[in-house]
N, C-alpha and C. Protein backbone atom coordinates (compact mmCIF):
# COMPACT_ATOMS: atom_id res chain seq x y z
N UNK A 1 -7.95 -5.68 15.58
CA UNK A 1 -6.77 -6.48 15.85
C UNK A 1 -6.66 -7.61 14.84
N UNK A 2 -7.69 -8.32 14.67
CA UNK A 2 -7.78 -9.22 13.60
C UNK A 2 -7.22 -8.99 12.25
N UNK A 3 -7.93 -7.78 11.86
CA UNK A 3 -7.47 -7.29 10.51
C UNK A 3 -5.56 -6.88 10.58
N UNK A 4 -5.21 -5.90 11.56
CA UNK A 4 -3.84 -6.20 11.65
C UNK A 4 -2.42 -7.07 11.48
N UNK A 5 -3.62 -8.98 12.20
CA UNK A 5 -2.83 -9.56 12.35
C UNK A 5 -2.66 -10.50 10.69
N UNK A 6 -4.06 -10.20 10.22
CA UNK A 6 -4.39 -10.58 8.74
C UNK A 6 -3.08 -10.02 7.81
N UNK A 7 -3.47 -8.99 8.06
CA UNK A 7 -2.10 -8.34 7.14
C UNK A 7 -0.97 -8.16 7.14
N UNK A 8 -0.39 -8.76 8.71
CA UNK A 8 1.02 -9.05 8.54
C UNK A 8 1.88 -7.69 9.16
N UNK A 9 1.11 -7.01 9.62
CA UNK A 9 1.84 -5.57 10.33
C UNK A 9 2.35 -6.04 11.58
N UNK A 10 2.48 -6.90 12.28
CA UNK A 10 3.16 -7.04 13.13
C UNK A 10 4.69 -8.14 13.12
N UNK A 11 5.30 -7.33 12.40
CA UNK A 11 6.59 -8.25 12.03
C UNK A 11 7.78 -8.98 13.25
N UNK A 12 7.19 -8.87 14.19
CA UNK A 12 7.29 -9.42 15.34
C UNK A 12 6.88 -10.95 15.22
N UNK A 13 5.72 -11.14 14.48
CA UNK A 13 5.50 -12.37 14.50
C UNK A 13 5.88 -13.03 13.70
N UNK A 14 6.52 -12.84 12.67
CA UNK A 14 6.91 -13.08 11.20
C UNK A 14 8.48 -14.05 12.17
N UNK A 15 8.18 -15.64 12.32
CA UNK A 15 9.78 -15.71 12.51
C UNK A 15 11.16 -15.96 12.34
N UNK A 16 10.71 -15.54 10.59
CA UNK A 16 12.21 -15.63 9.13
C UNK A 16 12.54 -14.30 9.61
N UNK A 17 11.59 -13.03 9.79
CA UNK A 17 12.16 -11.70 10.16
C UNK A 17 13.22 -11.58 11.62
N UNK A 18 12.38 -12.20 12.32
CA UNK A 18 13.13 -12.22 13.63
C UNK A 18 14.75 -13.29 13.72
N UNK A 19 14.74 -13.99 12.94
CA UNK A 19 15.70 -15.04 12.98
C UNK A 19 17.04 -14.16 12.27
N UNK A 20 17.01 -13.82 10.69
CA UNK A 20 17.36 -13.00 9.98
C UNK A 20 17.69 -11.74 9.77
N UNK A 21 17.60 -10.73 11.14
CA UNK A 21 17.03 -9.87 11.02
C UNK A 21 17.53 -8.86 10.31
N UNK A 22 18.76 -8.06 10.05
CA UNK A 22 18.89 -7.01 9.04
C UNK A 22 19.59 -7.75 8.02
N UNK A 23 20.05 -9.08 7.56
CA UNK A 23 20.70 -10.16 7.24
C UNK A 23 20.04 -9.39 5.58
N UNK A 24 20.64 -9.17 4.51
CA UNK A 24 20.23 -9.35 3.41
C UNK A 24 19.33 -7.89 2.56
N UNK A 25 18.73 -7.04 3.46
CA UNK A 25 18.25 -6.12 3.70
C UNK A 25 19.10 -5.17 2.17
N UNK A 26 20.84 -4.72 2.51
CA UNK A 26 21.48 -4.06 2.20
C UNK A 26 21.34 -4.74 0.37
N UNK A 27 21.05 -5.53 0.22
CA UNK A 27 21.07 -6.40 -1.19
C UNK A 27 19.85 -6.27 -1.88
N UNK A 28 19.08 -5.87 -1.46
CA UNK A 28 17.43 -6.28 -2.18
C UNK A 28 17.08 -4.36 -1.88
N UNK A 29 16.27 -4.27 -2.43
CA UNK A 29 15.27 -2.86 -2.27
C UNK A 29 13.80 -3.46 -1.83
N UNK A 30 13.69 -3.92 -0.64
CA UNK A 30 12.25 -4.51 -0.19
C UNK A 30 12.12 -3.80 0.89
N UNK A 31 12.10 -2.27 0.57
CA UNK A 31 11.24 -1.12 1.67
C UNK A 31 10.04 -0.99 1.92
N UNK A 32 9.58 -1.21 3.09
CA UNK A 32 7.71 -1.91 3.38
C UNK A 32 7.46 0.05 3.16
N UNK A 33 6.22 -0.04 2.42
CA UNK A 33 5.30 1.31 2.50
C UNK A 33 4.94 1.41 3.54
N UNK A 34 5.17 2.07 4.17
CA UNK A 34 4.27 3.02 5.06
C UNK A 34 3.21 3.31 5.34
N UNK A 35 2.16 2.79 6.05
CA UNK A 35 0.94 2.91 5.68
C UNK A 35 -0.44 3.42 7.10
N UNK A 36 -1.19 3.56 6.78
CA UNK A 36 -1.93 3.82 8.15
C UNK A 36 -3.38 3.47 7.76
N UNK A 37 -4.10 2.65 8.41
CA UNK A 37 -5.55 2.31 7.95
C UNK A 37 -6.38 2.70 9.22
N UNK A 38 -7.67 3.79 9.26
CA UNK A 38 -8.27 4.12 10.04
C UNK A 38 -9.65 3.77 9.52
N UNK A 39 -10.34 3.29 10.55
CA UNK A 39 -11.88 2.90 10.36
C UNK A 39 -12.81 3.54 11.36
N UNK A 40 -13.84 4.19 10.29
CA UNK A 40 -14.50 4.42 11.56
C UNK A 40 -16.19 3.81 11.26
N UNK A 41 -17.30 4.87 11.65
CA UNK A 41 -18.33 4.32 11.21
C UNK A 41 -18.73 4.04 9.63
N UNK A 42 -18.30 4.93 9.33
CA UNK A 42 -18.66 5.29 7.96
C UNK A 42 -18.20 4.52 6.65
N UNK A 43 -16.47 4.72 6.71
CA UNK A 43 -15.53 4.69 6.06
C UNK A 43 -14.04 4.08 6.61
N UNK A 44 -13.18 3.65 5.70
CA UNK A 44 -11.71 2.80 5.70
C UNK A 44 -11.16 4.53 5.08
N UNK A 45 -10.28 4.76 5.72
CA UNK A 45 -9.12 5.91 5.48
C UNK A 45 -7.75 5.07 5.15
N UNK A 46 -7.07 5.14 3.90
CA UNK A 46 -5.89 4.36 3.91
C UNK A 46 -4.89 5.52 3.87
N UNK A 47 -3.66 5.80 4.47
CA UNK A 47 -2.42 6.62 4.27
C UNK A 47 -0.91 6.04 3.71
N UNK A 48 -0.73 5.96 2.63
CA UNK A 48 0.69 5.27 2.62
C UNK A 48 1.39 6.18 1.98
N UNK A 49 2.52 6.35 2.67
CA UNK A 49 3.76 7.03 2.16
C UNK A 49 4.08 6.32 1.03
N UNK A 50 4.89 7.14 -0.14
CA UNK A 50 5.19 6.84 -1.40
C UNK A 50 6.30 8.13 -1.68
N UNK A 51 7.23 8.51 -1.40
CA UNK A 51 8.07 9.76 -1.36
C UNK A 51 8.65 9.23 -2.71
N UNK A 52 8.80 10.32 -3.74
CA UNK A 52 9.93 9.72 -4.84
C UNK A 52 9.06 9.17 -5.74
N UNK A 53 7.53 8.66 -5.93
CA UNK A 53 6.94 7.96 -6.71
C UNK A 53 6.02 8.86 -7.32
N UNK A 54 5.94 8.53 -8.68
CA UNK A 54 4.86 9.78 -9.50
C UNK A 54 3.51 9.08 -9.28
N UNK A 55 2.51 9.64 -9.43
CA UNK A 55 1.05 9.43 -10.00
C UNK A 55 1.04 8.27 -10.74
N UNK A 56 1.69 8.28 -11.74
CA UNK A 56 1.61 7.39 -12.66
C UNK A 56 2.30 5.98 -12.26
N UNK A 57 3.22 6.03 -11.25
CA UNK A 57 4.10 4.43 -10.79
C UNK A 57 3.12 3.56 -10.17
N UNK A 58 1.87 4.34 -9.88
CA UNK A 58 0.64 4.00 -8.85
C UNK A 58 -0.10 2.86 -9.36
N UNK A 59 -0.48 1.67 -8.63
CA UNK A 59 -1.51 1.29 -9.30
C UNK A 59 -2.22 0.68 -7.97
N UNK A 60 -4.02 0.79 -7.86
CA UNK A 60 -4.68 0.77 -6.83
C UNK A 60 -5.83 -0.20 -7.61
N UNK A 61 -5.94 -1.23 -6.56
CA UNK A 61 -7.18 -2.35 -7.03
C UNK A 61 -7.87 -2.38 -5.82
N UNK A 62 -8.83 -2.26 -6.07
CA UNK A 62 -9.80 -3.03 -5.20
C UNK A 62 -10.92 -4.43 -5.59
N UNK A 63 -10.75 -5.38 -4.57
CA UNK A 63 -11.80 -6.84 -5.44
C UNK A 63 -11.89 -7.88 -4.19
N UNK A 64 -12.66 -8.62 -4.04
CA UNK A 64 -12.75 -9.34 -3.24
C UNK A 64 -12.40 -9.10 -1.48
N UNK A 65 -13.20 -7.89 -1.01
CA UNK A 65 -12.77 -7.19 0.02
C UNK A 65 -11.30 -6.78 0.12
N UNK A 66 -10.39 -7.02 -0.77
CA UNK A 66 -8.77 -6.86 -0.07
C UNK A 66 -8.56 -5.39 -1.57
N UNK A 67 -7.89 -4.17 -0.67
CA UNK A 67 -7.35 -2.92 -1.25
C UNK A 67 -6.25 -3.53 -1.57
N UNK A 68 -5.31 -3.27 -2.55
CA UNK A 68 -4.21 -3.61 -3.25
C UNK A 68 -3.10 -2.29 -3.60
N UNK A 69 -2.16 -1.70 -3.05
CA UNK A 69 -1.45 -0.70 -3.54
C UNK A 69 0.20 -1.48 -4.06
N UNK A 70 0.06 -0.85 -5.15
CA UNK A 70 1.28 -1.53 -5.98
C UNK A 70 1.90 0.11 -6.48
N UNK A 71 3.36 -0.09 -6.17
CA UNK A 71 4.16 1.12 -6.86
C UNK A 71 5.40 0.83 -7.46
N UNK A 72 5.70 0.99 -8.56
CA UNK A 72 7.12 0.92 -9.18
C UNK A 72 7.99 2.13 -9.49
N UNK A 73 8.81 1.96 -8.98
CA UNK A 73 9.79 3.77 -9.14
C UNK A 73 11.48 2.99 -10.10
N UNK A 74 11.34 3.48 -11.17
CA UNK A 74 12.71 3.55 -12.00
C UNK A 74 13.48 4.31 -11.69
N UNK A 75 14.56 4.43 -11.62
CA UNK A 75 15.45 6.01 -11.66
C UNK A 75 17.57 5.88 -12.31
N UNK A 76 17.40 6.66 -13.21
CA UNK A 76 18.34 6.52 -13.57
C UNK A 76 19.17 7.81 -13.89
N UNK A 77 20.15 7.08 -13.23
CA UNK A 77 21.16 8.71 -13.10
C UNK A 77 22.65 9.04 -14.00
N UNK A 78 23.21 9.65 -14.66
CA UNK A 78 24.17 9.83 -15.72
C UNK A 78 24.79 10.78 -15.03
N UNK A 79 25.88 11.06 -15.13
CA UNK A 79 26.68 11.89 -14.40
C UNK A 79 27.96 11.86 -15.70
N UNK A 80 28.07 13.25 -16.20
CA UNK A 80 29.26 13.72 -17.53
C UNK A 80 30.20 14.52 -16.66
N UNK A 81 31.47 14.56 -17.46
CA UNK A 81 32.05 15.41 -17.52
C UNK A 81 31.87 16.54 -18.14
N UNK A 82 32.48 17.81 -17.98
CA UNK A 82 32.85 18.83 -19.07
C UNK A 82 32.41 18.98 -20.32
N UNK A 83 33.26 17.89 -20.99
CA UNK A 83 33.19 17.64 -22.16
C UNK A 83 31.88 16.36 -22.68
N UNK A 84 31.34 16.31 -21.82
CA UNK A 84 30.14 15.40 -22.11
C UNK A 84 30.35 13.66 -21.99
N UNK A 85 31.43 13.28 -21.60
CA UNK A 85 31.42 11.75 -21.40
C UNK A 85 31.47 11.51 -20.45
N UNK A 86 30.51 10.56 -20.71
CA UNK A 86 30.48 9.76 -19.33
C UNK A 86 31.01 9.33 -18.27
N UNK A 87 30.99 10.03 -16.80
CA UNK A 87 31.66 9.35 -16.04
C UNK A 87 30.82 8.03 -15.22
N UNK A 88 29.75 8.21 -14.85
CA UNK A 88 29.33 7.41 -14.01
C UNK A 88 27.94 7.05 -14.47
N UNK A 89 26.99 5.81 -14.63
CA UNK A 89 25.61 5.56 -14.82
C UNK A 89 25.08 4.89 -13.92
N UNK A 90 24.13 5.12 -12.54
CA UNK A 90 23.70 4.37 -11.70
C UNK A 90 22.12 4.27 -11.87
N UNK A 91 21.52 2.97 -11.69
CA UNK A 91 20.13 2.98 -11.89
C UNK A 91 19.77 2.39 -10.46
N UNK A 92 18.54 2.62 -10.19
CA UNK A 92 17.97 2.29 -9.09
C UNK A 92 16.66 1.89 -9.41
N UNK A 93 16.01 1.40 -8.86
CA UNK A 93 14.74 0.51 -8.29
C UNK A 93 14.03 0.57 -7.72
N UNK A 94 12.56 0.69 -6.84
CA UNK A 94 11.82 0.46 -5.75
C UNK A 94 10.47 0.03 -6.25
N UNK A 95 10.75 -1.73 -5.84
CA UNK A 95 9.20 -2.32 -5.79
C UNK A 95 8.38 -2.26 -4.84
N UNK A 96 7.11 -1.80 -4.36
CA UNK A 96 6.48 -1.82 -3.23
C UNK A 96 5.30 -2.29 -3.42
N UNK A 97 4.03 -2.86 -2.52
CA UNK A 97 3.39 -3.39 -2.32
C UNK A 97 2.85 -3.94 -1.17
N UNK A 98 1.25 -3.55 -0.60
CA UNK A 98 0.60 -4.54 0.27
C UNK A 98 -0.72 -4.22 -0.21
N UNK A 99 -1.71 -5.25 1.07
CA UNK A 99 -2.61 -5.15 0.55
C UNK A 99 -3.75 -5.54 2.03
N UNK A 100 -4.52 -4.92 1.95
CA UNK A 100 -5.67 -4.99 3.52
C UNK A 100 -7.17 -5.04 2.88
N UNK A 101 -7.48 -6.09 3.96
CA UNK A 101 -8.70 -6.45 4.32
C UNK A 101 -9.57 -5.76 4.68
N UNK A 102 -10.46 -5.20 3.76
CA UNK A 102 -11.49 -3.95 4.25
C UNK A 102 -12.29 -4.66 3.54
N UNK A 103 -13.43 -5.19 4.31
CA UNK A 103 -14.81 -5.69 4.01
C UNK A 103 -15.76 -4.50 3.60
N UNK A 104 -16.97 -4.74 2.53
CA UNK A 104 -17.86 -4.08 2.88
C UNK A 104 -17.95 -2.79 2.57
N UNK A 105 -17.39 -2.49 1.61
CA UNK A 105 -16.81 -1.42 0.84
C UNK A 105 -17.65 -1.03 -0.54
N UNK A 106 -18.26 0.09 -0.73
CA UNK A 106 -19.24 0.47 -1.92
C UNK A 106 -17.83 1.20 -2.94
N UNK A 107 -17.73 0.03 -3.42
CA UNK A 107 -16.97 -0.14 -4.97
C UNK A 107 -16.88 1.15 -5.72
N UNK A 108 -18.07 2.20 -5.83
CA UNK A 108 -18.47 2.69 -6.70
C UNK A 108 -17.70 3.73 -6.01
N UNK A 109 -17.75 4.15 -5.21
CA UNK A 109 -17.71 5.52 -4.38
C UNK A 109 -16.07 5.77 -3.68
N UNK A 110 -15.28 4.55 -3.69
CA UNK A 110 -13.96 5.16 -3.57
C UNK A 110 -13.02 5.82 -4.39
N UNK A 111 -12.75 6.55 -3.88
CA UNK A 111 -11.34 7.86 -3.93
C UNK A 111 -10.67 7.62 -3.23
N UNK A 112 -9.43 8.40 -4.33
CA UNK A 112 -8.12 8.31 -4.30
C UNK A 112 -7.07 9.76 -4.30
N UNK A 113 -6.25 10.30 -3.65
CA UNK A 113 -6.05 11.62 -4.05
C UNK A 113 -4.18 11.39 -3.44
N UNK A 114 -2.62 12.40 -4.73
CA UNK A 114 -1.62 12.16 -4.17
C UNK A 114 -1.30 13.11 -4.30
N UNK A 115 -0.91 13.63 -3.35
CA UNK A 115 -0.11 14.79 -3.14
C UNK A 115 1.04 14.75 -2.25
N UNK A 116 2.56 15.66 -2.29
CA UNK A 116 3.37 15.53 -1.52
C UNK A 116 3.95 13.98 -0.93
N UNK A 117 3.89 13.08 -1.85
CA UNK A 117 4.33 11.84 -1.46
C UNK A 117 3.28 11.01 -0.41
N UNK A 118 2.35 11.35 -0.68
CA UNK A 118 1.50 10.52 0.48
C UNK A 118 0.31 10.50 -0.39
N UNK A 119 0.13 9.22 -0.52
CA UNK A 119 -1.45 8.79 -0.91
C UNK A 119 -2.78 8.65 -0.08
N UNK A 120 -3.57 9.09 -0.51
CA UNK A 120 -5.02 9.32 0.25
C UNK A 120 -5.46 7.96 -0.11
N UNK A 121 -6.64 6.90 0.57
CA UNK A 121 -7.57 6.43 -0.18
C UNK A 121 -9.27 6.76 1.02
N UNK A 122 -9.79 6.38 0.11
CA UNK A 122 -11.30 6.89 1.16
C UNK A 122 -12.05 5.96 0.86
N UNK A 123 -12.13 4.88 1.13
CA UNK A 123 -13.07 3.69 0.87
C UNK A 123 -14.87 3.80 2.13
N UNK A 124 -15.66 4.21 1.24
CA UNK A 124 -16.85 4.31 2.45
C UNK A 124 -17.40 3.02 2.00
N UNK A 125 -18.18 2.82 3.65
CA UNK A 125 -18.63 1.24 3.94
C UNK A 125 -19.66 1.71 3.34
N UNK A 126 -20.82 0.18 3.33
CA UNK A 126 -21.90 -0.25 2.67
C UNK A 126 -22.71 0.29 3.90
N UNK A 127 -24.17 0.66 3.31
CA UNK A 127 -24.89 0.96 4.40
C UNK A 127 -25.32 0.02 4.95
N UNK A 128 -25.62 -0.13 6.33
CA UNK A 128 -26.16 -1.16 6.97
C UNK A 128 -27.95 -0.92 6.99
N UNK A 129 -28.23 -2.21 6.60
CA UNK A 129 -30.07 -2.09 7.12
C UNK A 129 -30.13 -2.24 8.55
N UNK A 130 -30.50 -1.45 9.23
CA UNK A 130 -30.67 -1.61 10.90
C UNK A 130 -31.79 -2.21 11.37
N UNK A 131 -32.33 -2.69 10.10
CA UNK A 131 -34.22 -2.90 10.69
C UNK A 131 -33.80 -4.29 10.48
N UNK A 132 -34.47 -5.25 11.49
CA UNK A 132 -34.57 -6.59 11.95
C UNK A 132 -34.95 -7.52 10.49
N UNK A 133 -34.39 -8.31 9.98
CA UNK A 133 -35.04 -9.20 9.07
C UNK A 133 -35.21 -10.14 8.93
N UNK A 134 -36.59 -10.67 9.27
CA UNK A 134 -36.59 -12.23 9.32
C UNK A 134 -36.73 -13.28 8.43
N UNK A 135 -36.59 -14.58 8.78
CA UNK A 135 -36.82 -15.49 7.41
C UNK A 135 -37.36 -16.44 8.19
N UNK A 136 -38.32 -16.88 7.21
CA UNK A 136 -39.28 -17.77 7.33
C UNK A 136 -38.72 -19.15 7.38
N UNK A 137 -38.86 -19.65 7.84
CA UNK A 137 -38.71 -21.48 7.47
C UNK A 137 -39.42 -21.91 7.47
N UNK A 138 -39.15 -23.29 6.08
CA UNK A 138 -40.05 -23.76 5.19
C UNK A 138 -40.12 -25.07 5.82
């Protein structure tokens, strides 16, 4: 629950969203990704939708416990006549971005995999020492 409320998934609480609410929306391209974070013993499972975005618009950080998914999608469309001139040129946009709190994460060992518009990530935790460790005081 903590980590949830860290990251801002409950836009319920947000109360510029609630005040504002579809107010401005139609003007901006600020479509939240889609995302799903599952934890279990082992490992952080991240799922975020990305429909429309190549491999390459991708960019994935990990640093200071917080995963980072950043995507940029260009698109530009030309529409001719017949005879080849131009009738119409529309370009489009989509900036996306968040980013979650997954502690404890062996750096070395995450994967990433995209297929069909949906990004994989597989972040496995650090092993835990289970054996008791004490410290002396001096």
């Amino acid at each position: 629950m903590t980590n949830e409320l860290r990251n801002g998934a409950f836009d319920m609480l947000d109360p510029m969203e609630s005040f504002f609410g579809d107010f401005g929306k139609n003007f901006t391209n600020t479509s939240k990704m889609k995302t799903d974070v599952i934890e279990n013993d082992k490992s952080f499972e991240v799922n975020a939708e990305l429909p429309g975005f190549k491999k390459a618009d991708i960019d994935i950080d990990y640093r200071n416990d917080t995963l980072s998914i950043h995507a940029v999608h260009d698109l530009n469309k030309d529409q001719k006549d017949k005879d080849g001139q131009l009738i119409r040129s529309e370009r489009t946009s989509s900036n996306v971005s968040r980013a979650f709190y997954l502690p404890n994460v062996e750096n070395d060992k995450i994967s990433a995999s995209y297929d069909g518009g949906i990004l994989k990530i597989n972040l496995p935790k650090e092993a835990k020492d289970k054996a008791k460790h004490e410290i002396n005081i001096d």
